[in-house]
PDB file of N, CA and C in Angstrom:
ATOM      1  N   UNK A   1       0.836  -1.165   0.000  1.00  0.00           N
ATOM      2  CA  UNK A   1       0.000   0.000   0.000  1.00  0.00           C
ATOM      3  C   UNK A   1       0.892   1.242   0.000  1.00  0.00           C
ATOM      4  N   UNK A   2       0.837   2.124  -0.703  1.00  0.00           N
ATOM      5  CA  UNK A   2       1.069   3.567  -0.917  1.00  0.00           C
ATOM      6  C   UNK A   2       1.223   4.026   0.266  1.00  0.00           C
ATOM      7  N   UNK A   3       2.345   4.783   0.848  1.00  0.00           N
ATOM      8  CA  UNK A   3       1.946   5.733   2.189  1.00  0.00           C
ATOM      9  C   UNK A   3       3.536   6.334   1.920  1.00  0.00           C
ATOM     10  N   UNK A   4       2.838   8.225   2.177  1.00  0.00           N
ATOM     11  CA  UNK A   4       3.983   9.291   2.105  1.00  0.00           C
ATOM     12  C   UNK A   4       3.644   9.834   3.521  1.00  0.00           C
ATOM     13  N   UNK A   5       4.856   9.985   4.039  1.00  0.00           N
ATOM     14  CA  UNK A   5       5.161  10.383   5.528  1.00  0.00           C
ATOM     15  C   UNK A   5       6.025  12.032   5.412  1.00  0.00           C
ATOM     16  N   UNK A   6       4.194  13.085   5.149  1.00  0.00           N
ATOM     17  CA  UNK A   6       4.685  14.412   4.827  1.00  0.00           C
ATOM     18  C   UNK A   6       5.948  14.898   5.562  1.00  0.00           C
ATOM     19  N   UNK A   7       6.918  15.847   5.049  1.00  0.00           N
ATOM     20  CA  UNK A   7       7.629  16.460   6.103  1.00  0.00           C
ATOM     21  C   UNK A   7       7.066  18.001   7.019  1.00  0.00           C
ATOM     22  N   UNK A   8       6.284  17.128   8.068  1.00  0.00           N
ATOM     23  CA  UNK A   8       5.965  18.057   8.977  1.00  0.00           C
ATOM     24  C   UNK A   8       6.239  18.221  10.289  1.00  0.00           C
ATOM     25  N   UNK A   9       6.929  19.098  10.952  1.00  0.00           N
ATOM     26  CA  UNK A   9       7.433  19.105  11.928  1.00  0.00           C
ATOM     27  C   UNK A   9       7.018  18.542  13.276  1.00  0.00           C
ATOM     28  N   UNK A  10       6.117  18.055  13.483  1.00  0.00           N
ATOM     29  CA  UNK A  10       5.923  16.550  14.585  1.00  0.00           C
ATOM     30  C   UNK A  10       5.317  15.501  13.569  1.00  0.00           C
ATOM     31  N   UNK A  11       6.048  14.614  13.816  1.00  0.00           N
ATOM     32  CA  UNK A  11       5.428  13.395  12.518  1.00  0.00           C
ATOM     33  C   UNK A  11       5.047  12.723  13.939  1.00  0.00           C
ATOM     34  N   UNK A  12       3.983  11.575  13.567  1.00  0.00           N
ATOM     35  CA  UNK A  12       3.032  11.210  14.474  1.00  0.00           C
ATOM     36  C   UNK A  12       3.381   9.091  13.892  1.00  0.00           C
ATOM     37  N   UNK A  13       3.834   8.652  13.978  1.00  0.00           N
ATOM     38  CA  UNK A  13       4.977   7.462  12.996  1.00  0.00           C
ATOM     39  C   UNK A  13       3.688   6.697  13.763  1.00  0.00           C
ATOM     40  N   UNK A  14       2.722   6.990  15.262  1.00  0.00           N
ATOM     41  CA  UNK A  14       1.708   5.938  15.512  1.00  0.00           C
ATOM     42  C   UNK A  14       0.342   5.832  14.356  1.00  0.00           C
ATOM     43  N   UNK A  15       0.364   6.482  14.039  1.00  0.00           N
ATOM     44  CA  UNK A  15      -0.536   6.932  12.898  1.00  0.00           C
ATOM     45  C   UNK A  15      -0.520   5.623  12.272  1.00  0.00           C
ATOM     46  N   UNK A  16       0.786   5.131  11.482  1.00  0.00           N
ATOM     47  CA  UNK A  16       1.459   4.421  10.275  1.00  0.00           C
ATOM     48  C   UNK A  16       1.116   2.811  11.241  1.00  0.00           C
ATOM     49  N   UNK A  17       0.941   2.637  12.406  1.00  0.00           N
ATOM     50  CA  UNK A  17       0.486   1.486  13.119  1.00  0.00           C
ATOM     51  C   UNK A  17       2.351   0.980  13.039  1.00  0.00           C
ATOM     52  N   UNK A  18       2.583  -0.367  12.683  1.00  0.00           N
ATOM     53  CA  UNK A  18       3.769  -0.723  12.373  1.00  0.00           C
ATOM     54  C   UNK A  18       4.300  -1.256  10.922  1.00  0.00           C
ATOM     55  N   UNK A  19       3.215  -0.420  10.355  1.00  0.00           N
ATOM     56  CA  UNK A  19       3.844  -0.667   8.710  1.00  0.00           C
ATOM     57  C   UNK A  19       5.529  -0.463   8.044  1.00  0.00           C
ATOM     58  N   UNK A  20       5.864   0.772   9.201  1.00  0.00           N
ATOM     59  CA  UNK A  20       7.192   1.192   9.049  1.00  0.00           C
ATOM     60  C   UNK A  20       8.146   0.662   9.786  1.00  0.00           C
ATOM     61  N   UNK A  21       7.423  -0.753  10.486  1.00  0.00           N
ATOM     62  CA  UNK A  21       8.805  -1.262  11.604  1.00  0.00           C
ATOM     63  C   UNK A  21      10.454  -2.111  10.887  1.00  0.00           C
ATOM     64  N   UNK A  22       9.733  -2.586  10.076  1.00  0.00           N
ATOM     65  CA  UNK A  22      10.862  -3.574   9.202  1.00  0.00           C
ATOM     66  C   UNK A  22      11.586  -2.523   8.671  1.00  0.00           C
ATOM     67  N   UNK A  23      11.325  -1.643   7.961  1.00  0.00           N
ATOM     68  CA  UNK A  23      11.842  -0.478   7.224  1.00  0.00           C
ATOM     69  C   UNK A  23      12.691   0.292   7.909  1.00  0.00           C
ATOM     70  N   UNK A  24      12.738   0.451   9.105  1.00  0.00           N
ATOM     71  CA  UNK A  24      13.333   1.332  10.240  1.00  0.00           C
ATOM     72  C   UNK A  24      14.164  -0.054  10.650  1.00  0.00           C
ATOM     73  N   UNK A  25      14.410  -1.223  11.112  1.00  0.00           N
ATOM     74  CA  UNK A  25      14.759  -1.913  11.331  1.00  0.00           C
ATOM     75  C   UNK A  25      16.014  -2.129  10.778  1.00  0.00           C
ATOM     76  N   UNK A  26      16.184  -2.470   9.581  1.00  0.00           N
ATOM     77  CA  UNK A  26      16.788  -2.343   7.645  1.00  0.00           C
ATOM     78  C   UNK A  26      17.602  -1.202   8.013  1.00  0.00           C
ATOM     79  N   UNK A  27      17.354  -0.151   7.972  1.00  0.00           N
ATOM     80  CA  UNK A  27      17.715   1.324   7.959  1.00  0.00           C
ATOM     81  C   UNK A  27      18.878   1.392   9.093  1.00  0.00           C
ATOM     82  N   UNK A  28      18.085   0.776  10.311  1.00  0.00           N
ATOM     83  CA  UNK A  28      19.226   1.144  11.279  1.00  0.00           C
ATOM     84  C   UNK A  28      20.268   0.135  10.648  1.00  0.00           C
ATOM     85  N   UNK A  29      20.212  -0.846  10.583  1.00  0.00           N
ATOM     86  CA  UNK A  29      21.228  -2.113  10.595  1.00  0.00           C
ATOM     87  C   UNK A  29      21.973  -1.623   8.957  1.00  0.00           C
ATOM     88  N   UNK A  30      21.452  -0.981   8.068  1.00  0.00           N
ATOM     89  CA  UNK A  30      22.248  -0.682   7.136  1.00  0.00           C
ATOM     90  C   UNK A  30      23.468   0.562   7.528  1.00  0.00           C
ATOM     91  N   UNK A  31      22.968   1.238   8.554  1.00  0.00           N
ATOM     92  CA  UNK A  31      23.807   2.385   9.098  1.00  0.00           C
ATOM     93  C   UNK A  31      24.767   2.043   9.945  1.00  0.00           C
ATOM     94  N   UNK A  32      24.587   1.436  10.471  1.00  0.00           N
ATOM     95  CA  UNK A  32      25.324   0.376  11.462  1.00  0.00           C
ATOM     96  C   UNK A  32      26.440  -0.380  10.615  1.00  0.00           C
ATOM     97  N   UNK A  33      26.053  -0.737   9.530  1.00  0.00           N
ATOM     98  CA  UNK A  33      27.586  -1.764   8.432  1.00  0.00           C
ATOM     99  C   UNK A  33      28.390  -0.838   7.426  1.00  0.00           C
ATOM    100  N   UNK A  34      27.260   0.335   7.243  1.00  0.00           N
ATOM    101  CA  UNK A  34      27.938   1.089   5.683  1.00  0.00           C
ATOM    102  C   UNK A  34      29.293   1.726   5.942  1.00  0.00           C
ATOM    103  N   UNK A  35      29.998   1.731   4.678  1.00  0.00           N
ATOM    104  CA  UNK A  35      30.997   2.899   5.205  1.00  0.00           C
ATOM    105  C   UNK A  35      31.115   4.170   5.444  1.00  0.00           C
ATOM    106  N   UNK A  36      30.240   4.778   4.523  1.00  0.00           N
ATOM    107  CA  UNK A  36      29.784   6.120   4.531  1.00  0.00           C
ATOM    108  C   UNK A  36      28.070   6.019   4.775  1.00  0.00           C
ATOM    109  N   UNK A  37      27.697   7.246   5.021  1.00  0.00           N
ATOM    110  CA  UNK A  37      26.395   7.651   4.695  1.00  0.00           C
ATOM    111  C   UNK A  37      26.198   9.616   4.463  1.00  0.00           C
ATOM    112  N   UNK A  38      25.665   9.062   3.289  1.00  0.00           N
ATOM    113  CA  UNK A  38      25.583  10.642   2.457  1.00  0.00           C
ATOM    114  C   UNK A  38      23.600  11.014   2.683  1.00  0.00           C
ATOM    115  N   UNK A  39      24.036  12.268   3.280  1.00  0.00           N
ATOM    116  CA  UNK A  39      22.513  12.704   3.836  1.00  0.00           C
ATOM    117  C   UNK A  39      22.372  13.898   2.964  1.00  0.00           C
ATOM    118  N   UNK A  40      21.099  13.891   2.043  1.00  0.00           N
ATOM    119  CA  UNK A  40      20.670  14.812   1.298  1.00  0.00           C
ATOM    120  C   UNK A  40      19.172  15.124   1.269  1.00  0.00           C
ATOM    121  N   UNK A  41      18.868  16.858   1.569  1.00  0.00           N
ATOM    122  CA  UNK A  41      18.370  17.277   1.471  1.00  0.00           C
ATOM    123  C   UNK A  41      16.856  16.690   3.190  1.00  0.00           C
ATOM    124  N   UNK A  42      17.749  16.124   3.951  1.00  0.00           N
ATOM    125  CA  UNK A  42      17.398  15.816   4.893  1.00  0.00           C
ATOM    126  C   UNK A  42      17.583  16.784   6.059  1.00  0.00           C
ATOM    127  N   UNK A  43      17.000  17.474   6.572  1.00  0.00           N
ATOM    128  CA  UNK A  43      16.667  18.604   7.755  1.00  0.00           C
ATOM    129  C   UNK A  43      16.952  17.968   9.586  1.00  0.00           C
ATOM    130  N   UNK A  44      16.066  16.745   9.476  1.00  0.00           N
ATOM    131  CA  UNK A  44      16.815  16.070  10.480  1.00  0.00           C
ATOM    132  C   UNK A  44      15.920  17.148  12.017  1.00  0.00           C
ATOM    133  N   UNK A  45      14.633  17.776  11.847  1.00  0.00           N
ATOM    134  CA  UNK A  45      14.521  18.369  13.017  1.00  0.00           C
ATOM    135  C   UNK A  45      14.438  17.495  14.131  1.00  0.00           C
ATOM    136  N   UNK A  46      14.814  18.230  15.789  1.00  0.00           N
ATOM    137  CA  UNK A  46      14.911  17.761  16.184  1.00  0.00           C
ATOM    138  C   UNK A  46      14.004  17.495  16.820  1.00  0.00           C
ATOM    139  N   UNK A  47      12.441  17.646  16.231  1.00  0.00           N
ATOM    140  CA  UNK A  47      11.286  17.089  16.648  1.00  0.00           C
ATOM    141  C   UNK A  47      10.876  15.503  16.398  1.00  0.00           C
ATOM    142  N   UNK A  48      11.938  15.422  15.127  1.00  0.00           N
ATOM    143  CA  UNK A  48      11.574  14.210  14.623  1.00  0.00           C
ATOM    144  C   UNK A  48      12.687  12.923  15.387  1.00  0.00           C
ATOM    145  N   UNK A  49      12.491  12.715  16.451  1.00  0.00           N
ATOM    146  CA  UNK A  49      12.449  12.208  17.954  1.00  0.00           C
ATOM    147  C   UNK A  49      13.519  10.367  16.670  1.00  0.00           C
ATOM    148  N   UNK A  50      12.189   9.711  16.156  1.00  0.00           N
ATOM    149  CA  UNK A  50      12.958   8.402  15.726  1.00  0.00           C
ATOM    150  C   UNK A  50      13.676   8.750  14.573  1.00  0.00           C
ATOM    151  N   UNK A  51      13.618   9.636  13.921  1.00  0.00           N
ATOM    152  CA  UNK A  51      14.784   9.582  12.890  1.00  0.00           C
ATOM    153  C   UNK A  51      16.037   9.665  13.713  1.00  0.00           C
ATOM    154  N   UNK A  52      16.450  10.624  14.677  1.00  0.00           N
ATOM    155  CA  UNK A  52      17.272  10.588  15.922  1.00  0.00           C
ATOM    156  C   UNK A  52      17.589   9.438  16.218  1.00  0.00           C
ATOM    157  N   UNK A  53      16.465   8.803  17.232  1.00  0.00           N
ATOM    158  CA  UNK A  53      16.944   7.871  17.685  1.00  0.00           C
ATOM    159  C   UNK A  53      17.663   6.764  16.747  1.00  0.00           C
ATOM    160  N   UNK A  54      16.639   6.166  15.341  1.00  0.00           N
ATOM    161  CA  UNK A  54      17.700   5.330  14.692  1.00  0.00           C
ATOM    162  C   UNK A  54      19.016   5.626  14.428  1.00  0.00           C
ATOM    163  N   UNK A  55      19.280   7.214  14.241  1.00  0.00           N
ATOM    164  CA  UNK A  55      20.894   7.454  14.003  1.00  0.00           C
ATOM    165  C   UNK A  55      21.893   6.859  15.213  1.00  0.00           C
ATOM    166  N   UNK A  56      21.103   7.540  16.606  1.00  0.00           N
ATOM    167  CA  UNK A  56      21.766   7.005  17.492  1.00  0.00           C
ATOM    168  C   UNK A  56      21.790   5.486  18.019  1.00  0.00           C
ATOM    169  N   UNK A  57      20.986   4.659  17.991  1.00  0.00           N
ATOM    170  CA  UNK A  57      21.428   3.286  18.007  1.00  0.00           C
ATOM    171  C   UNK A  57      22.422   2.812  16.688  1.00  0.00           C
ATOM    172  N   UNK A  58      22.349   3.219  15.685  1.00  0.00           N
ATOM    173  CA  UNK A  58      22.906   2.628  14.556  1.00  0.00           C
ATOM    174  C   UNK A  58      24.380   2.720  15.203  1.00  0.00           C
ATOM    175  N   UNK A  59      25.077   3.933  15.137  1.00  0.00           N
ATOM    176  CA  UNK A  59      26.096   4.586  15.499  1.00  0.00           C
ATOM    177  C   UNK A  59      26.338   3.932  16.415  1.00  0.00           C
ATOM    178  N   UNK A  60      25.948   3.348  17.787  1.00  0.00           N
ATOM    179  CA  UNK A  60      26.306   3.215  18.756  1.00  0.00           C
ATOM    180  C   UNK A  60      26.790   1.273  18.809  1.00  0.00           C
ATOM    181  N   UNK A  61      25.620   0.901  17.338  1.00  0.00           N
ATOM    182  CA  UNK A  61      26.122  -0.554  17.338  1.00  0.00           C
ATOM    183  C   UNK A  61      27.435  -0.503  16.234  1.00  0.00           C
ATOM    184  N   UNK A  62      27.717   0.243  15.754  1.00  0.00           N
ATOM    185  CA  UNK A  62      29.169   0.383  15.025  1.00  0.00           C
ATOM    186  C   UNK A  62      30.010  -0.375  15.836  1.00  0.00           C
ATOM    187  N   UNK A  63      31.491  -0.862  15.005  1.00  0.00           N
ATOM    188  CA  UNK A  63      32.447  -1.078  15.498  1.00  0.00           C
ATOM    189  C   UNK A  63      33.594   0.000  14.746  1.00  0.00           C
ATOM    190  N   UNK A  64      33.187   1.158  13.994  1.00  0.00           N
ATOM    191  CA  UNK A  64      34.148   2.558  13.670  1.00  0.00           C
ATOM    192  C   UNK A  64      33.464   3.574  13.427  1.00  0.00           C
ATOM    193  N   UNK A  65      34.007   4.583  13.485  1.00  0.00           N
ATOM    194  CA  UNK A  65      33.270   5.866  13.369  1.00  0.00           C
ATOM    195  C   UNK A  65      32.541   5.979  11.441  1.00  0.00           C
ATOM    196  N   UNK A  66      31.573   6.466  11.990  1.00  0.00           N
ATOM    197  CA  UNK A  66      31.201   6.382  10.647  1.00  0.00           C
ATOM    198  C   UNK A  66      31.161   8.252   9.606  1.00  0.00           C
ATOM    199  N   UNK A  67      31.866   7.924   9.165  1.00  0.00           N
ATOM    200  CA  UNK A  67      31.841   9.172   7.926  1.00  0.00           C
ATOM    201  C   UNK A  67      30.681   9.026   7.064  1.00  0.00           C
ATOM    202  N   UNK A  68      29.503  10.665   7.540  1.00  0.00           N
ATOM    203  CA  UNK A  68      28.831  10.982   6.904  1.00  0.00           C
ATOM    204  C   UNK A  68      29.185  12.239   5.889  1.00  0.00           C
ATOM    205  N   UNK A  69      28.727  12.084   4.667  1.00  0.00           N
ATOM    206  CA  UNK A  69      28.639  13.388   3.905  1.00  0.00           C
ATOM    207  C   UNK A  69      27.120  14.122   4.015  1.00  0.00           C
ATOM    208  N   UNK A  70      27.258  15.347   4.025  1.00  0.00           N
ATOM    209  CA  UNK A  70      26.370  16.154   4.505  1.00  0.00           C
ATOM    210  C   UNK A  70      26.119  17.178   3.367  1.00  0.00           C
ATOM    211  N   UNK A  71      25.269  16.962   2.469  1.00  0.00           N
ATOM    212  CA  UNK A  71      24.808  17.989   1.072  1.00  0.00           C
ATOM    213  C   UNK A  71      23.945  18.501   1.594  1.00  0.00           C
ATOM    214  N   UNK A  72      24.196  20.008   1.418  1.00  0.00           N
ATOM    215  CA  UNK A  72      23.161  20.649   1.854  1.00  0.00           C
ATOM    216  C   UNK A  72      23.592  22.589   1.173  1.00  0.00           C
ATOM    217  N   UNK A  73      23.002  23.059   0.283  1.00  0.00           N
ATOM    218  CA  UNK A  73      23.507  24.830  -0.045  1.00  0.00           C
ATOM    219  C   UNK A  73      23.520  25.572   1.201  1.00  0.00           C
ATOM    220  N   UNK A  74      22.592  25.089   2.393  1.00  0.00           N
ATOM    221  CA  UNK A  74      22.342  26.121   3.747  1.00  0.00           C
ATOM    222  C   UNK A  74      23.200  24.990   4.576  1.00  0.00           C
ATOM    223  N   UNK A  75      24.112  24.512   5.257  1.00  0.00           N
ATOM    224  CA  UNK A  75      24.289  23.157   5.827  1.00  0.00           C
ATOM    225  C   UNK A  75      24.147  23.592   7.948  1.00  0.00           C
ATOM    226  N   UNK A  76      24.498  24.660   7.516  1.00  0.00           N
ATOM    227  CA  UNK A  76      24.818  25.903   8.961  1.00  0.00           C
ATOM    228  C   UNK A  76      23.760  24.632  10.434  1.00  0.00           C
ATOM    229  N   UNK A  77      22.273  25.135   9.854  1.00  0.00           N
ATOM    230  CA  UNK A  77      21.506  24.519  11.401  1.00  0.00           C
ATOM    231  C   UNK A  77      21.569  23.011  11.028  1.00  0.00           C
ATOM    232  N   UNK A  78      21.630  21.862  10.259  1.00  0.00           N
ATOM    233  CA  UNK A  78      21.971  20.783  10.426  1.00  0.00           C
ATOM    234  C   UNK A  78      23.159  19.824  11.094  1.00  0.00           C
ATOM    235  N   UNK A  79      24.122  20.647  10.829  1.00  0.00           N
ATOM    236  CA  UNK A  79      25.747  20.660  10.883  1.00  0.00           C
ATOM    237  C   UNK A  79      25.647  21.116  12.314  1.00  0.00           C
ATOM    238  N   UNK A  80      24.988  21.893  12.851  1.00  0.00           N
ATOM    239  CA  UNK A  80      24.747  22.038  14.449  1.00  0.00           C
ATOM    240  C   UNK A  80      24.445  21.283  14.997  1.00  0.00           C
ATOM    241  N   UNK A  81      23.266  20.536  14.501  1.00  0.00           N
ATOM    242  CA  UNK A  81      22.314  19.840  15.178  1.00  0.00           C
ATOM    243  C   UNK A  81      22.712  18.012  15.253  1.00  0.00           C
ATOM    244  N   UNK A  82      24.019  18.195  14.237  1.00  0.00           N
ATOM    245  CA  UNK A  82      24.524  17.047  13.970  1.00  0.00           C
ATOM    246  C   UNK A  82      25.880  16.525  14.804  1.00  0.00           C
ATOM    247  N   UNK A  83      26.028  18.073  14.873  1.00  0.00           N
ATOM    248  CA  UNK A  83      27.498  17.979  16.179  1.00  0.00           C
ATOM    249  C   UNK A  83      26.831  17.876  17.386  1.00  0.00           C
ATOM    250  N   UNK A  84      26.081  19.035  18.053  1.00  0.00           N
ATOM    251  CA  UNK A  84      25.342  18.486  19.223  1.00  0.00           C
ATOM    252  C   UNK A  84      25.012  17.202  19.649  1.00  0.00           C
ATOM    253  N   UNK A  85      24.127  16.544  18.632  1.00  0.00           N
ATOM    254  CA  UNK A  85      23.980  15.091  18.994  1.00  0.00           C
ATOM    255  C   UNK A  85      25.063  13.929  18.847  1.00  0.00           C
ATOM    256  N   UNK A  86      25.743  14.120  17.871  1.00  0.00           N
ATOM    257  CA  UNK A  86      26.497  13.030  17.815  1.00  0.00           C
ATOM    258  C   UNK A  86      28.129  13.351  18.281  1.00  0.00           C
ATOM    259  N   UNK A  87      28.106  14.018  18.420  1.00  0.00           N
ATOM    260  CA  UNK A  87      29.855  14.670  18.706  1.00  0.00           C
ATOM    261  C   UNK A  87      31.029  14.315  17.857  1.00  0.00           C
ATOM    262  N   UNK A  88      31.974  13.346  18.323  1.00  0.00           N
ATOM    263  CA  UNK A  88      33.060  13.217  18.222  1.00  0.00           C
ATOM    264  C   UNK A  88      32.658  11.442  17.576  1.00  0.00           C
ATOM    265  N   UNK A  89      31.504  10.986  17.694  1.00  0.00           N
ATOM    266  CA  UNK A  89      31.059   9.702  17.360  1.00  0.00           C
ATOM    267  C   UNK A  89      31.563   9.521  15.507  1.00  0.00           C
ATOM    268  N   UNK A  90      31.185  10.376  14.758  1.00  0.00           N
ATOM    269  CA  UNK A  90      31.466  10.537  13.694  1.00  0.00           C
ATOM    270  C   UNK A  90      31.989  11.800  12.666  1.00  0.00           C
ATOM    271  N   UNK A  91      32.509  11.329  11.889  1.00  0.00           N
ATOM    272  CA  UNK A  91      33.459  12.178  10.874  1.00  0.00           C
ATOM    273  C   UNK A  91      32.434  13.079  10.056  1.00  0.00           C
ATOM    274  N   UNK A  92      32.055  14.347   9.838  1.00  0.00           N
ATOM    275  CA  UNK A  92      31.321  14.856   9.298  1.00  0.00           C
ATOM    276  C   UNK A  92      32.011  15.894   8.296  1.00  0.00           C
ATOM    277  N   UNK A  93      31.209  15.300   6.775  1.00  0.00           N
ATOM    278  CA  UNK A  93      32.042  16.182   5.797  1.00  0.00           C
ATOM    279  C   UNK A  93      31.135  17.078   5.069  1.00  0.00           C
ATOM    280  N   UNK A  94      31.235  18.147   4.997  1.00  0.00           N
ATOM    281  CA  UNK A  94      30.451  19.103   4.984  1.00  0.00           C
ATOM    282  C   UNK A  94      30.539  19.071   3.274  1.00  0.00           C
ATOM    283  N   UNK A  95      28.936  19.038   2.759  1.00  0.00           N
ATOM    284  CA  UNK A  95      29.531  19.342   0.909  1.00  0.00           C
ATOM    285  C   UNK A  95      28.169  20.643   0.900  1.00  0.00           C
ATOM    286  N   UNK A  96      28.567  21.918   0.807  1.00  0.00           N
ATOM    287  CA  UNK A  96      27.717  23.122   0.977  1.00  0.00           C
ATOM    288  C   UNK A  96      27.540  23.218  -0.655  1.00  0.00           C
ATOM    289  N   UNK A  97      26.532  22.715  -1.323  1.00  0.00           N
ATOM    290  CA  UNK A  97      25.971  22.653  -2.682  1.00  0.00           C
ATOM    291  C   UNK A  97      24.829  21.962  -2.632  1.00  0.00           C
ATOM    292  N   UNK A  98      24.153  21.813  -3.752  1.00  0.00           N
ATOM    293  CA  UNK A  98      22.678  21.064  -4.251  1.00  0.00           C
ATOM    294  C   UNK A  98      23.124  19.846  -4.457  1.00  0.00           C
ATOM    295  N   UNK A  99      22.382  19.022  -4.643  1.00  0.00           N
ATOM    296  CA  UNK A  99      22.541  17.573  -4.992  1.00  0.00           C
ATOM    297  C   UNK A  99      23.254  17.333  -6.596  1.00  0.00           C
ATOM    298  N   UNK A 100      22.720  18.210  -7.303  1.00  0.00           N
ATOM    299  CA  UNK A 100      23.256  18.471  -8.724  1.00  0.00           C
ATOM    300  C   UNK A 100      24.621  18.527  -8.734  1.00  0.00           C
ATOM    301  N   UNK A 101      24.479  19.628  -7.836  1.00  0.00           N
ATOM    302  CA  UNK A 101      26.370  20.519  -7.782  1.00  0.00           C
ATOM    303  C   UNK A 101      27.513  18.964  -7.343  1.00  0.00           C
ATOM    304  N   UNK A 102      26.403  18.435  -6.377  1.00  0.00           N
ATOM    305  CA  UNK A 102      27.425  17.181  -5.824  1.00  0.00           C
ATOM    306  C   UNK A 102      27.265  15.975  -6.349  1.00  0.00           C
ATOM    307  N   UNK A 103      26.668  15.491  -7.577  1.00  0.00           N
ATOM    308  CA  UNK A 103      26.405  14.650  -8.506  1.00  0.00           C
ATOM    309  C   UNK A 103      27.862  14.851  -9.381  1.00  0.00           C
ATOM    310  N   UNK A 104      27.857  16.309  -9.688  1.00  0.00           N
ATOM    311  CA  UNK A 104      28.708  16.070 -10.893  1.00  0.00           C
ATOM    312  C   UNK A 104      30.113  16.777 -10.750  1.00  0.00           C
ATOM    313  N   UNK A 105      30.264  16.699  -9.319  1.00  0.00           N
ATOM    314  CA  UNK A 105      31.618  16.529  -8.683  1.00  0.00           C
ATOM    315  C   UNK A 105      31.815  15.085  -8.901  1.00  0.00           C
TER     316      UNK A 105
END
């Protein structure tokens, strides 16, 4: 079944019942093995409580720091919000352009 999970600043994920549990499941455990993870056009507020939390369990079941790339033309309040929470846990590489600009780098 079809289902878009608007971006609105309290997402309500009980709504979705547990349609999204396997999917979040996947997600963490893929973050947890990858070598990198490149975050685009992702805001990341910090209302949105389980996108958080999966970062932080993923990260925390690591066995190395994980290097994210961070695309973003404004990167300023993410790049805050990304050091605050995660600190020194991971390598953060700042790419201040559009997805375009960093495609065809």
């Amino acid at each position: 079944m079809p289902m878009i999970i608007a971006p609105v600043r309290n997402k309500d994920y009980e709504l979705c019942g547990n349609a999204l549990g396997s999917l979040w499941t996947s997600s963490e455990q893929a973050i947890a093995e990858c070598s990198e993870l490149v975050i685009i056009g992702c805001s990341f507020p910090e209302t949105d409580t389980r996108a958080w939390d999966l970062l932080d369990k993923a990260i925390a079941a690591r066995e190395s720091c994980l290097d994210i790339k961070l695309v973003d033309p404004y990167p300023d309040g993410l790049l805050n919000r990304m050091r605050d929470r995660i600190g020194e846990r991971c390598i953060i590489d700042v790419h201040q352009c559009t997805f375009e600009e960093f495609m065809d780098r």
